[in-house]
N, C-alpha and C. Protein backbone atom coordinates (compact mmCIF):
# COMPACT_ATOMS: atom_id res chain seq x y z
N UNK A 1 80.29 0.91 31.35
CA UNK A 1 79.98 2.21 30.80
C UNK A 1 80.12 3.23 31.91
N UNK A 2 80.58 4.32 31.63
CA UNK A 2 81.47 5.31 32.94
C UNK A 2 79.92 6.05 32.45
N UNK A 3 79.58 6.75 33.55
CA UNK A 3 78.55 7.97 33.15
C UNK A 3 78.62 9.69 33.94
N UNK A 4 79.00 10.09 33.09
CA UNK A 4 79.30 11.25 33.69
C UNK A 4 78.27 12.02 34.70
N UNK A 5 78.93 13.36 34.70
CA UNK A 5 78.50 14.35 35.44
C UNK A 5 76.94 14.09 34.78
N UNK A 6 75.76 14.34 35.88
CA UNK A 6 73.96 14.42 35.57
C UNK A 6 73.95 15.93 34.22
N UNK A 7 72.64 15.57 33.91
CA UNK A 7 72.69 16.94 32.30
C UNK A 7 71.58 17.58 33.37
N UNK A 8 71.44 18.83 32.66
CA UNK A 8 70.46 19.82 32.82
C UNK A 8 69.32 19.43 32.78
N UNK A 9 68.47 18.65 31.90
CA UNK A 9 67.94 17.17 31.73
C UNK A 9 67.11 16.61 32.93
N UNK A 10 68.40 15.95 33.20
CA UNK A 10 68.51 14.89 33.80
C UNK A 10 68.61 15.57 35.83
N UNK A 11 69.00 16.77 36.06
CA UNK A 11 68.72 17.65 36.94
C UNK A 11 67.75 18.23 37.21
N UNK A 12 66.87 18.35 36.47
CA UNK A 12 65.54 18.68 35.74
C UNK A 12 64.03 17.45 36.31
N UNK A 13 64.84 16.40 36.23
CA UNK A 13 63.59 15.23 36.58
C UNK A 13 63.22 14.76 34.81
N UNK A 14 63.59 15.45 33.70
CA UNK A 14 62.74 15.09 32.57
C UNK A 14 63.55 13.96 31.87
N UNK A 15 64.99 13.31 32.43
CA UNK A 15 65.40 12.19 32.56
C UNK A 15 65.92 11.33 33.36
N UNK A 16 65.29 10.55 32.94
CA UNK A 16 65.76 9.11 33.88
C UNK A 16 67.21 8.93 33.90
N UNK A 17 67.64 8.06 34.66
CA UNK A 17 69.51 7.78 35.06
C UNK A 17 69.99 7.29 33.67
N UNK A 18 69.16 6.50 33.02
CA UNK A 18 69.95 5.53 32.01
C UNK A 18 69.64 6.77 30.84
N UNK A 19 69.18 7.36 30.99
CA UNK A 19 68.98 8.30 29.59
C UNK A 19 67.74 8.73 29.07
N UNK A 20 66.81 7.22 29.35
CA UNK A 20 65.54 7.97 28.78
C UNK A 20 64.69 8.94 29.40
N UNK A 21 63.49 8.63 28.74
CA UNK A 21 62.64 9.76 29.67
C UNK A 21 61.97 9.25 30.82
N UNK A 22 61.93 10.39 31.83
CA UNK A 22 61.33 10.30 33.20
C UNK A 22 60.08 9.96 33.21
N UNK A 23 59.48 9.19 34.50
CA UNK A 23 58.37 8.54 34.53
C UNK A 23 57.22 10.28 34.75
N UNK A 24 57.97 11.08 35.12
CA UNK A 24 57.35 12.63 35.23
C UNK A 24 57.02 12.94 34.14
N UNK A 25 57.84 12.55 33.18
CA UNK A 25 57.98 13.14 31.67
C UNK A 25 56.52 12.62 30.88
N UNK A 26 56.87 11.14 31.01
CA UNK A 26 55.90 10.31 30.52
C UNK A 26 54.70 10.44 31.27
N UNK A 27 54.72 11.16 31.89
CA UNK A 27 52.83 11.67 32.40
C UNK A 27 52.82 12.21 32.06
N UNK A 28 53.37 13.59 31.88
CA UNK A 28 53.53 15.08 31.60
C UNK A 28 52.52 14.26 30.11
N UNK A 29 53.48 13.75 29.18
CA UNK A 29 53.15 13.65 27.46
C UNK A 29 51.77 12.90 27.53
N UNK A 30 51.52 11.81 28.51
CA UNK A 30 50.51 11.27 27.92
C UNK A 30 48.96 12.30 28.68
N UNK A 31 49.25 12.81 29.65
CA UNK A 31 48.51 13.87 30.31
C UNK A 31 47.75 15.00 28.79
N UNK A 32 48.87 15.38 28.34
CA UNK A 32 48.77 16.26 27.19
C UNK A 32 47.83 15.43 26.01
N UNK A 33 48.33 14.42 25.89
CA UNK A 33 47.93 13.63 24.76
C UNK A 33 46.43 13.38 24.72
N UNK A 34 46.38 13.08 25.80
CA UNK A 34 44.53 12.95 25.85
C UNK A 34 43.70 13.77 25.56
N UNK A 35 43.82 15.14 25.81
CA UNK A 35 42.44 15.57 25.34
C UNK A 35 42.31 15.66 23.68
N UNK A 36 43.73 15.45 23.19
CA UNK A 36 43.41 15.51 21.79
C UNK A 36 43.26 14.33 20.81
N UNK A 37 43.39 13.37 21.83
CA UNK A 37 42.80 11.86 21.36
C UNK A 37 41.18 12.23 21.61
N UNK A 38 40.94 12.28 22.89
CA UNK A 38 39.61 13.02 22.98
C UNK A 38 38.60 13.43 21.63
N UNK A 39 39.24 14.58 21.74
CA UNK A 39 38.76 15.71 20.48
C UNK A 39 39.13 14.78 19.22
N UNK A 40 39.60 14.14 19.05
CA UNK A 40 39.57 13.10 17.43
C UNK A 40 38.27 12.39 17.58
N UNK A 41 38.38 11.58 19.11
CA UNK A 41 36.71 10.69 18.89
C UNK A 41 35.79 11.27 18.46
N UNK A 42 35.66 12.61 19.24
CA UNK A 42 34.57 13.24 19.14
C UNK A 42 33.86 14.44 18.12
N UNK A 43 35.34 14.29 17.03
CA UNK A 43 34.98 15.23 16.00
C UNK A 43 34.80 13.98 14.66
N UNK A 44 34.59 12.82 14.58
CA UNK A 44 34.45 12.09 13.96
C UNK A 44 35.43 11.43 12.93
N UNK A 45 36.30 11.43 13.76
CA UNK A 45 37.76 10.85 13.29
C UNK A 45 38.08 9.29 13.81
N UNK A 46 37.29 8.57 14.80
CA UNK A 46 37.29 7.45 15.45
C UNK A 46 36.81 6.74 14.28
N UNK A 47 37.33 5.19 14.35
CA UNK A 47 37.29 4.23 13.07
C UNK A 47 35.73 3.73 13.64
N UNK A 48 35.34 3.35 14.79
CA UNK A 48 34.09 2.68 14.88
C UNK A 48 33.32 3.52 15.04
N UNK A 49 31.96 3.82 15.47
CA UNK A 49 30.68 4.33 14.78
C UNK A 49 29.64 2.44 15.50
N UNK A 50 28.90 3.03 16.22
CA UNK A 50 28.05 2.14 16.70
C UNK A 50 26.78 2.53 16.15
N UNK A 51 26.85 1.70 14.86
CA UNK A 51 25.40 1.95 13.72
C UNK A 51 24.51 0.70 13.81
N UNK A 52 23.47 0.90 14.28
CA UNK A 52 22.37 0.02 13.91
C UNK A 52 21.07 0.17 12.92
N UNK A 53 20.64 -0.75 12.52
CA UNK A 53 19.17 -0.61 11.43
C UNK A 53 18.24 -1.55 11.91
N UNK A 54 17.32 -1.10 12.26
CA UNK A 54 16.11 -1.88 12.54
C UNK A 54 14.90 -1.29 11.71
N UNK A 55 14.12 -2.67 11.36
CA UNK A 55 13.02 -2.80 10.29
C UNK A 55 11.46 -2.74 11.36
N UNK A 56 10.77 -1.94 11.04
CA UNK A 56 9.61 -2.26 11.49
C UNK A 56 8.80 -3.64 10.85
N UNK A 57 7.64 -4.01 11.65
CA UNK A 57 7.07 -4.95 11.23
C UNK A 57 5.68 -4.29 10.18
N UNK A 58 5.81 -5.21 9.30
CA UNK A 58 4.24 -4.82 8.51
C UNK A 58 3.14 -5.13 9.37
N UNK A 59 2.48 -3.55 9.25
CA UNK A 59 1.13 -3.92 10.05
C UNK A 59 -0.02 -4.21 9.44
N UNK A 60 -0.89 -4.49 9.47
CA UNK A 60 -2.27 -5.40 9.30
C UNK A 60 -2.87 -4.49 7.65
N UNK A 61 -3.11 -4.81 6.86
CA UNK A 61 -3.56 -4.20 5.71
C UNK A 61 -5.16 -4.01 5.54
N UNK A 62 -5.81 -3.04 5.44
CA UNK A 62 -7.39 -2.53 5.32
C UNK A 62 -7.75 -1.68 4.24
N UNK A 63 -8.62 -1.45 4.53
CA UNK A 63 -9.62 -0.59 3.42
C UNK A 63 -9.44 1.08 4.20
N UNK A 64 -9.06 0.82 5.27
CA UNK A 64 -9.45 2.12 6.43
C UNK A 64 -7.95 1.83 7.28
N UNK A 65 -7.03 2.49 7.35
CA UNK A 65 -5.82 2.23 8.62
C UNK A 65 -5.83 3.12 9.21
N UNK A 66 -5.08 3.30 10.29
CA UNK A 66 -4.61 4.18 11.15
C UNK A 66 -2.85 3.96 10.93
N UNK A 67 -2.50 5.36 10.31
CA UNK A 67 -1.42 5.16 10.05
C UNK A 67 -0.43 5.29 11.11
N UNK A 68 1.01 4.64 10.82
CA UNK A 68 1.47 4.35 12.39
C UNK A 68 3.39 4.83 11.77
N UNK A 69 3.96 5.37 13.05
CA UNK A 69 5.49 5.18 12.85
C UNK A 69 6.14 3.83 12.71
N UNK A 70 7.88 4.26 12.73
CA UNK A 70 8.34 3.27 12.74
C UNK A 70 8.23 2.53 13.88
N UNK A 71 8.05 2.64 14.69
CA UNK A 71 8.04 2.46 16.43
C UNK A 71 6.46 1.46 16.49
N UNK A 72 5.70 1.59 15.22
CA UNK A 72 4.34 1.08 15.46
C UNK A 72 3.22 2.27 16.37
N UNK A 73 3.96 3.21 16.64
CA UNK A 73 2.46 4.12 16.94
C UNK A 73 2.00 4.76 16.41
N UNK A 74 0.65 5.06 16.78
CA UNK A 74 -0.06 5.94 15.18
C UNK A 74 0.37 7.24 15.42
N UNK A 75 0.28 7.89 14.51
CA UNK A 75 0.43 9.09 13.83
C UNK A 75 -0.98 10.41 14.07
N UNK A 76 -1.96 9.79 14.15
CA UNK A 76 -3.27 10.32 14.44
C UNK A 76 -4.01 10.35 13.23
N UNK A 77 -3.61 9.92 11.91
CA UNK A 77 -4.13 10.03 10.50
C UNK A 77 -4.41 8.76 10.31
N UNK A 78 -5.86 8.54 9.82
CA UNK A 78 -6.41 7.60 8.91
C UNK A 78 -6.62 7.81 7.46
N UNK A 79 -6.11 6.69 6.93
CA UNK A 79 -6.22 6.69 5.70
C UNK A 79 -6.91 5.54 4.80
N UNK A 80 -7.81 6.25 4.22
CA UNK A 80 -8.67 4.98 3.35
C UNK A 80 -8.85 4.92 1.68
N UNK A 81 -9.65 3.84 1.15
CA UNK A 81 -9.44 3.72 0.20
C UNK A 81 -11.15 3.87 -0.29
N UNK A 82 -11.62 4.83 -1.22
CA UNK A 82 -12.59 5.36 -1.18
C UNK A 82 -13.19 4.66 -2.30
N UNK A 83 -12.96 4.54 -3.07
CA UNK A 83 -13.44 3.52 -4.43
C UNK A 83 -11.81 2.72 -5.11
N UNK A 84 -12.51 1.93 -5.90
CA UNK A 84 -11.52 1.71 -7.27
C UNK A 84 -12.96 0.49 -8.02
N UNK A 85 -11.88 0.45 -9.40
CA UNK A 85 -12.77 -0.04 -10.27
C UNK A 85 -11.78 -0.62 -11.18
N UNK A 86 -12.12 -1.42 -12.08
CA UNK A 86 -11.57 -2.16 -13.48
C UNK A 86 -11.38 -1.67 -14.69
N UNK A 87 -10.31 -0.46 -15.31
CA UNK A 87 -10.99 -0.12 -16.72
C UNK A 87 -9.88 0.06 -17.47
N UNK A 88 -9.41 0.11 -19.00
CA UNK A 88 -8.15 0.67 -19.70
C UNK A 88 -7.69 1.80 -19.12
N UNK A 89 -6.47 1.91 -18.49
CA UNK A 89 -5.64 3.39 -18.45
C UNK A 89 -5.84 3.90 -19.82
N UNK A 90 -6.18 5.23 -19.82
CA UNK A 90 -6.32 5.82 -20.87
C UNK A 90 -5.48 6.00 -22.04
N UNK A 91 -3.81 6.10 -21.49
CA UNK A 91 -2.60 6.18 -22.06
C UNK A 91 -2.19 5.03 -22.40
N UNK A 92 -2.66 3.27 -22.29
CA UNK A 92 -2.04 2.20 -22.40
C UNK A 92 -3.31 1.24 -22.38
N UNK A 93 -4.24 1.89 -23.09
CA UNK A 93 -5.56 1.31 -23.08
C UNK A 93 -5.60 -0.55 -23.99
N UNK A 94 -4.36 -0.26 -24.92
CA UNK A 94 -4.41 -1.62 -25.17
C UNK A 94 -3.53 -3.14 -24.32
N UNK A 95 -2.98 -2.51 -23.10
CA UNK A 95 -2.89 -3.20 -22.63
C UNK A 95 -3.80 -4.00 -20.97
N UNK A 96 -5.23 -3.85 -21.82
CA UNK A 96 -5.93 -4.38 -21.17
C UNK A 96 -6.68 -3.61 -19.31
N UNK A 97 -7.33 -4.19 -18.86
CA UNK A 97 -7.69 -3.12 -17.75
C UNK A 97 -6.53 -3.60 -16.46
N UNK A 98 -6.73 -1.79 -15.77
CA UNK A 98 -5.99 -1.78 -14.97
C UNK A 98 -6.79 -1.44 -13.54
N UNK A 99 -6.35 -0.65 -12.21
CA UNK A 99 -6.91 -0.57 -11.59
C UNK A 99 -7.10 1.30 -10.92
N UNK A 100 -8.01 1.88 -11.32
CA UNK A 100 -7.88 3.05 -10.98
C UNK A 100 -8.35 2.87 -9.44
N UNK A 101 -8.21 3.95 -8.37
CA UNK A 101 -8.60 3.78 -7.35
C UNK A 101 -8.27 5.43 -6.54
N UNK A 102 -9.21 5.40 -6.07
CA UNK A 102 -9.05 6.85 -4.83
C UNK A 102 -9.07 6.51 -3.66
N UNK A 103 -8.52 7.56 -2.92
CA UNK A 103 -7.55 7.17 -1.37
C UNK A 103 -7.93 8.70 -0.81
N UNK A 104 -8.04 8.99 0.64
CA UNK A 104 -7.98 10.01 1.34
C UNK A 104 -7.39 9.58 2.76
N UNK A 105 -6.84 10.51 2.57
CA UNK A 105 -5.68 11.02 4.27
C UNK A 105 -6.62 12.15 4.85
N UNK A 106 -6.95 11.51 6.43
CA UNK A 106 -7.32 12.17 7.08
C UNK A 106 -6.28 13.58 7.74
N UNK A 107 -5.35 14.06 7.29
CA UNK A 107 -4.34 14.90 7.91
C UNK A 107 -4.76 16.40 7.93
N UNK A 108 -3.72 16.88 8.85
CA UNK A 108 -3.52 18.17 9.20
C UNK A 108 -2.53 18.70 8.03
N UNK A 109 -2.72 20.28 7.79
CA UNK A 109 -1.97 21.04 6.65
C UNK A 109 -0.37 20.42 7.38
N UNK A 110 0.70 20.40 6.44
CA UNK A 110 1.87 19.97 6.94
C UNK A 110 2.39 18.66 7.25
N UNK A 111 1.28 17.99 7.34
CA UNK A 111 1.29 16.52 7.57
C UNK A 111 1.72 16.04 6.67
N UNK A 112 2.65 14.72 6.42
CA UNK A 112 2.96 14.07 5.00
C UNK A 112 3.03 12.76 5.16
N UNK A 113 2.64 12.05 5.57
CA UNK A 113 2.72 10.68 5.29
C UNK A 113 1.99 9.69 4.13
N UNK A 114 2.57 8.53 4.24
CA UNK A 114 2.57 8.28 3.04
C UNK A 114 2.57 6.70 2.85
N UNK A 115 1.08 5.71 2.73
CA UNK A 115 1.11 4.57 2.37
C UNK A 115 1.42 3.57 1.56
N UNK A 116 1.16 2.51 1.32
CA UNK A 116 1.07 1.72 0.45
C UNK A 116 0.13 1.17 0.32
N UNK A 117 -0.82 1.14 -1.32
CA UNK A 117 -1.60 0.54 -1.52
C UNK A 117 -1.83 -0.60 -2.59
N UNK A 118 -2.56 -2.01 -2.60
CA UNK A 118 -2.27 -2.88 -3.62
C UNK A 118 -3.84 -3.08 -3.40
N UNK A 119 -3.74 -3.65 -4.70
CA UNK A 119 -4.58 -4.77 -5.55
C UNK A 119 -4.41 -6.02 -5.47
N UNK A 120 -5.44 -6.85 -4.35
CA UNK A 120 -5.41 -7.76 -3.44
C UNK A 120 -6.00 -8.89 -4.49
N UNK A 121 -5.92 -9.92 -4.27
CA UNK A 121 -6.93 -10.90 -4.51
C UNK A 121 -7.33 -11.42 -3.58
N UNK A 122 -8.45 -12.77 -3.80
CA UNK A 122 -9.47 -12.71 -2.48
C UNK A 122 -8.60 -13.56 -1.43
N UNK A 123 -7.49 -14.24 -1.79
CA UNK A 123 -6.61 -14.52 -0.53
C UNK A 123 -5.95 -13.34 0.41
N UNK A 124 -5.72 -12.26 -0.05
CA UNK A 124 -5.09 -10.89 -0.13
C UNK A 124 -3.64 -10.89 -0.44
N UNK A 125 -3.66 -11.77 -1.30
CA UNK A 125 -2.28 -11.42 -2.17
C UNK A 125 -2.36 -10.14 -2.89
N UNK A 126 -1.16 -9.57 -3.07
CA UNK A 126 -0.76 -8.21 -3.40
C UNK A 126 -0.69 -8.47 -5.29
N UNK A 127 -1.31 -8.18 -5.72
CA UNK A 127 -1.28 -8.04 -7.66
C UNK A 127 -0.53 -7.37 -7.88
N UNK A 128 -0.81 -6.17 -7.44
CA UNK A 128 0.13 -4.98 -8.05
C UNK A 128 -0.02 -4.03 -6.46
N UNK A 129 1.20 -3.03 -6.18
CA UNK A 129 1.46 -1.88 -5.43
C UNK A 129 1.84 -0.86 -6.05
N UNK A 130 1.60 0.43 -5.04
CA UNK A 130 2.35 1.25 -5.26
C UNK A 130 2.48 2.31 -4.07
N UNK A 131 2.78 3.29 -4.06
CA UNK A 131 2.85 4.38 -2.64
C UNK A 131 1.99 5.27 -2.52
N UNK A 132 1.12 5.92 -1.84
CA UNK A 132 0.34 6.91 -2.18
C UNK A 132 0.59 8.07 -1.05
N UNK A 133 0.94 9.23 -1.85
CA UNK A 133 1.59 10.16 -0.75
C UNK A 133 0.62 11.14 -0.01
N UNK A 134 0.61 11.51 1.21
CA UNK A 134 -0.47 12.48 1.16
C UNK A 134 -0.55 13.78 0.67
N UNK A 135 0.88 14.05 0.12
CA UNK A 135 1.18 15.26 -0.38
C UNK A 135 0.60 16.16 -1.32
N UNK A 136 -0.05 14.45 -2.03
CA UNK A 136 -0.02 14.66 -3.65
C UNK A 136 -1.72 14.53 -3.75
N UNK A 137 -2.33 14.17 -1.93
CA UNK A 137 -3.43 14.09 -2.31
C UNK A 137 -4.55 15.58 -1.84
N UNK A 138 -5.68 15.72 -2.56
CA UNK A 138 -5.78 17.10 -2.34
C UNK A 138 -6.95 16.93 -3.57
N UNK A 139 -7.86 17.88 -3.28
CA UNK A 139 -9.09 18.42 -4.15
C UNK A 139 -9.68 19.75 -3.69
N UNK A 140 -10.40 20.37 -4.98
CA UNK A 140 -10.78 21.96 -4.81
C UNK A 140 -11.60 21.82 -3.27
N UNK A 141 -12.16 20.56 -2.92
CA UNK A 141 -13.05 21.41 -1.43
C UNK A 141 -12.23 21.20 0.07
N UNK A 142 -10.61 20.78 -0.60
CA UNK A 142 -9.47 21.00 0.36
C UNK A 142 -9.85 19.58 1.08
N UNK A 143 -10.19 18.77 0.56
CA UNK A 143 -10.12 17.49 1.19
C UNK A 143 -9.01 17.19 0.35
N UNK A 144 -8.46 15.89 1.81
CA UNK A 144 -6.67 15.33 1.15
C UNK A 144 -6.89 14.34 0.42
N UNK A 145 -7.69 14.04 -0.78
CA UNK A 145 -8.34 12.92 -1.87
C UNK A 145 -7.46 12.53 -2.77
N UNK A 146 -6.81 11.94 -3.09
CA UNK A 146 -5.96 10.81 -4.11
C UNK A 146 -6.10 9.99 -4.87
N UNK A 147 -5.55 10.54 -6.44
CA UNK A 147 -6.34 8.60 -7.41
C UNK A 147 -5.01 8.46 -7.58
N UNK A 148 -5.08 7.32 -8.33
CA UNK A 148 -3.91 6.72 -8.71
C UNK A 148 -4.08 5.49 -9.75
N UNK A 149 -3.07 4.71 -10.53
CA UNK A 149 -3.61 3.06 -11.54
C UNK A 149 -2.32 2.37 -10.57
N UNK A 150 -3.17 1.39 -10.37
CA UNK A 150 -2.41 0.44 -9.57
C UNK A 150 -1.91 -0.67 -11.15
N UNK A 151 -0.95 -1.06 -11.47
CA UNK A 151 -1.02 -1.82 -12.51
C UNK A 151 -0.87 -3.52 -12.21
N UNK A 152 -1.80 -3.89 -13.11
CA UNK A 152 -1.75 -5.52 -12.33
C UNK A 152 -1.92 -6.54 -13.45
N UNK A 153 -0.90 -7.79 -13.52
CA UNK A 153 -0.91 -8.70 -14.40
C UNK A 153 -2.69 -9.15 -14.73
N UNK A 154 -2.83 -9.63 -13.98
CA UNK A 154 -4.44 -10.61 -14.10
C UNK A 154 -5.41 -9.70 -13.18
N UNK A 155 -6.20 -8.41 -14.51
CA UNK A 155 -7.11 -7.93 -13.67
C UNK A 155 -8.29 -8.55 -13.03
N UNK A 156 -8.90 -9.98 -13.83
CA UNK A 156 -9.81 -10.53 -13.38
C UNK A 156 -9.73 -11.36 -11.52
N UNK A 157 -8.26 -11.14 -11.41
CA UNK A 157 -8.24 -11.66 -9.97
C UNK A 157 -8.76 -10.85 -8.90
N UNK A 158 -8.54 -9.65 -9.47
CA UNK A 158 -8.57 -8.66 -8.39
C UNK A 158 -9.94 -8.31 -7.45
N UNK A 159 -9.94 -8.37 -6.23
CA UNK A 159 -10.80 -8.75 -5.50
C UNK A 159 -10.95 -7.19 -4.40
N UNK A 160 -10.11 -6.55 -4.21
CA UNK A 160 -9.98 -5.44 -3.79
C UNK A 160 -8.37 -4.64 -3.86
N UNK A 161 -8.83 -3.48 -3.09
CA UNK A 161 -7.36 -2.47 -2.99
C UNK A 161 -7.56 -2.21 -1.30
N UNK A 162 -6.14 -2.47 -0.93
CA UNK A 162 -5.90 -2.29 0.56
C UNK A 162 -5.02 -1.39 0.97
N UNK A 163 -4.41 -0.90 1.82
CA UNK A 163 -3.83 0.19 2.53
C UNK A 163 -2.69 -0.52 3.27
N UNK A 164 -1.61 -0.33 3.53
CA UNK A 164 -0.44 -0.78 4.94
C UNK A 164 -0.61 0.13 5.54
N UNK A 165 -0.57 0.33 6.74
CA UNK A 165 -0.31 1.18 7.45
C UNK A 165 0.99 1.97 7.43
N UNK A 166 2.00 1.32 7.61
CA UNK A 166 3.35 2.04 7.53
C UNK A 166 3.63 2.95 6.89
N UNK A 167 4.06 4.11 7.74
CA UNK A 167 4.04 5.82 6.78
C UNK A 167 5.22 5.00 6.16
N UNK A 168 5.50 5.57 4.94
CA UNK A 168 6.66 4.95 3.96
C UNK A 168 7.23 6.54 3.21
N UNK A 169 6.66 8.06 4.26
CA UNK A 169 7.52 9.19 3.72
C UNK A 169 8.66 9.25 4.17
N UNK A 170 8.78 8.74 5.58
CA UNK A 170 10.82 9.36 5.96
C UNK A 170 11.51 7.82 6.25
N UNK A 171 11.90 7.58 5.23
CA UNK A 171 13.16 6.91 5.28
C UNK A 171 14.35 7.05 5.71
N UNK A 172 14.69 7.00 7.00
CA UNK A 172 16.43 7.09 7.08
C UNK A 172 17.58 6.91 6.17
N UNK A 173 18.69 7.38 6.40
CA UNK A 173 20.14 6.30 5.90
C UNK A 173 20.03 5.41 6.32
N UNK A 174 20.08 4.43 5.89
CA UNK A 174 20.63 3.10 6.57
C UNK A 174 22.32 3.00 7.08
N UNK A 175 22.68 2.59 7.60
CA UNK A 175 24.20 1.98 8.07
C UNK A 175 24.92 2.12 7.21
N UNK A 176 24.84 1.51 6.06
CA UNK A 176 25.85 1.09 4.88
C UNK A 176 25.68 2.30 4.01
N UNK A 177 24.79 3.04 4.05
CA UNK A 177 24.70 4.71 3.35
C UNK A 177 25.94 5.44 4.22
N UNK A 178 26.01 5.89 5.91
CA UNK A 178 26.57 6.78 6.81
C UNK A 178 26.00 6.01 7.61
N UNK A 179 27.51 5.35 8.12
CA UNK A 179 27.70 5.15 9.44
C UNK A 179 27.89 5.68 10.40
N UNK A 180 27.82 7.07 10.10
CA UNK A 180 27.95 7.97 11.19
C UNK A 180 26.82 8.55 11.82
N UNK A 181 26.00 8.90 10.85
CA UNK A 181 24.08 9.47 11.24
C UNK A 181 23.37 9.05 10.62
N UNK A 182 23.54 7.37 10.35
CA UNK A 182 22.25 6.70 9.56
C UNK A 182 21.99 6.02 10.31
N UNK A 183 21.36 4.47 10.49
CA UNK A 183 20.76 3.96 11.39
C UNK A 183 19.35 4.03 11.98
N UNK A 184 18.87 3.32 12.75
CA UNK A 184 17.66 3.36 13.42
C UNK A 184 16.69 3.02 12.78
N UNK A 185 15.64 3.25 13.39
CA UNK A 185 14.33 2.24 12.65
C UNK A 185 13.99 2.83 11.03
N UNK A 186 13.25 1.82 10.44
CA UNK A 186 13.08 1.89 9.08
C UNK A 186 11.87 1.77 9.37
N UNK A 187 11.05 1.93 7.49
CA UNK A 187 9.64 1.09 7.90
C UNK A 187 9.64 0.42 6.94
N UNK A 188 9.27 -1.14 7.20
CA UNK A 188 9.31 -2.05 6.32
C UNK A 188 9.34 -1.95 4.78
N UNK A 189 9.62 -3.05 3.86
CA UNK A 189 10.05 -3.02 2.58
C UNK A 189 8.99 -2.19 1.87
N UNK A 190 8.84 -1.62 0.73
CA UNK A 190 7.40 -1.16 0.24
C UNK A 190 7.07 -2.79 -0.32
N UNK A 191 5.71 -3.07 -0.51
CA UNK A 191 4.75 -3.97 -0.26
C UNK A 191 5.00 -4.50 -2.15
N UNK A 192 5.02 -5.88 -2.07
CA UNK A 192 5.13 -5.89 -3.88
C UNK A 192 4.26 -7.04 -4.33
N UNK A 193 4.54 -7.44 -5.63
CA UNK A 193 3.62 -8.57 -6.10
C UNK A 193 3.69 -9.73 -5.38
N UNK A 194 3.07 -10.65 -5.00
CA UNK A 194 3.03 -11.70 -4.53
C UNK A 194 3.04 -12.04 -2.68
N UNK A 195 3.25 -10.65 -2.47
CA UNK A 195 3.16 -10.43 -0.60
C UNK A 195 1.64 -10.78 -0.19
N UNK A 196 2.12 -11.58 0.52
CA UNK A 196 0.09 -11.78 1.56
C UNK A 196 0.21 -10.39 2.57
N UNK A 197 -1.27 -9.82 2.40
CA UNK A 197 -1.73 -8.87 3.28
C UNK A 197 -2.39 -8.81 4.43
């Protein structure tokens, strides 16, 4: 192969002898190229996403808790369970008695957290649950006071109503919701029939 007179090109440095491009060239492009590979990772165009989910552990179930994050530290709010009793829900009275019960959150205005409470039997199996928010709890002398019907197959088992600790108001995304800003700690499952407390 005869090769002529060098090109403008190729006088230039931006090609190599055989034709292609210069090893100058090929910095020059990949020099350029980077910051806008860059700017793709970082505007959320990258395929991976380092998402994790972690579960808190259930903490100890009472009459009286100190409610706690996901992390397991408290919050500074106690929350207890002030009475309950055995009687027909008023609205479903023929299906036998249920469990009414009142709850107070020790909190500050703004505060929202938010337990779980069941209807134990005397092993402290869970009968029946449900959530009790502090949002929702509240009375005219501005105490944060809460009722609620816990509903439960076999009222004659029922031996008391207990508290979890675990605030159960802010739930994250999980991973498989947004992998992009979900992740991180959870707080355990809400609490259901047949769970020991």
């Amino acid at each position: 192969m005869l090769l002529g007179p060098p090109t403008a090109a190729a006088r230039e440095g931006r090609l190599a002898a055989g034709g292609g491009p210069s090893p100058k060239t090929l910095f020059h492009a990949l020099a350029g190229a980077l910051p806008a590979l860059v700017i793709l990772a970082l505007s959320g165009c990258s395929s991976h996403w380092d998402c994790t989910d972690t579960t808190a552990e259930r903490g100890e179930a009472g009459v009286r808790v100190r409610v706690e994050d996901t992390s397991g530290w408290p919050l500074g709010v106690i929350a207890e369970v002030v009475d309950w009793r055995l009687e027909p829900h008023p609205q479903v009275s023929d299906e036998g008695d249920q469990v009414p019960f009142h709850y107070r959150f020790g909190v500050d205005e703004g505060s929202g957290p938010a337990v779980d409470a069941c209807a134990v039997d005397e092993e402290r199996v869970a009968l029946g649950c449900r959530t009790g928010y502090s949002a929702e709890a509240f009375d005219p002398d501005g105490d944060h006071m809460g009722g609620d019907w816990l509903t439960v197959e076999r009222p004659d088992q029922v031996a008391g109503v207990l508290l979890i600790p675990n605030d159960q108001s802010c739930d994250g995304r999980a991973c498989e919701q947004d992998v992009k800003d979900g992740g991180g700690p959870h707080p355990p499952e809400p609490a259901g029939v047949g769970d020991r407390l």
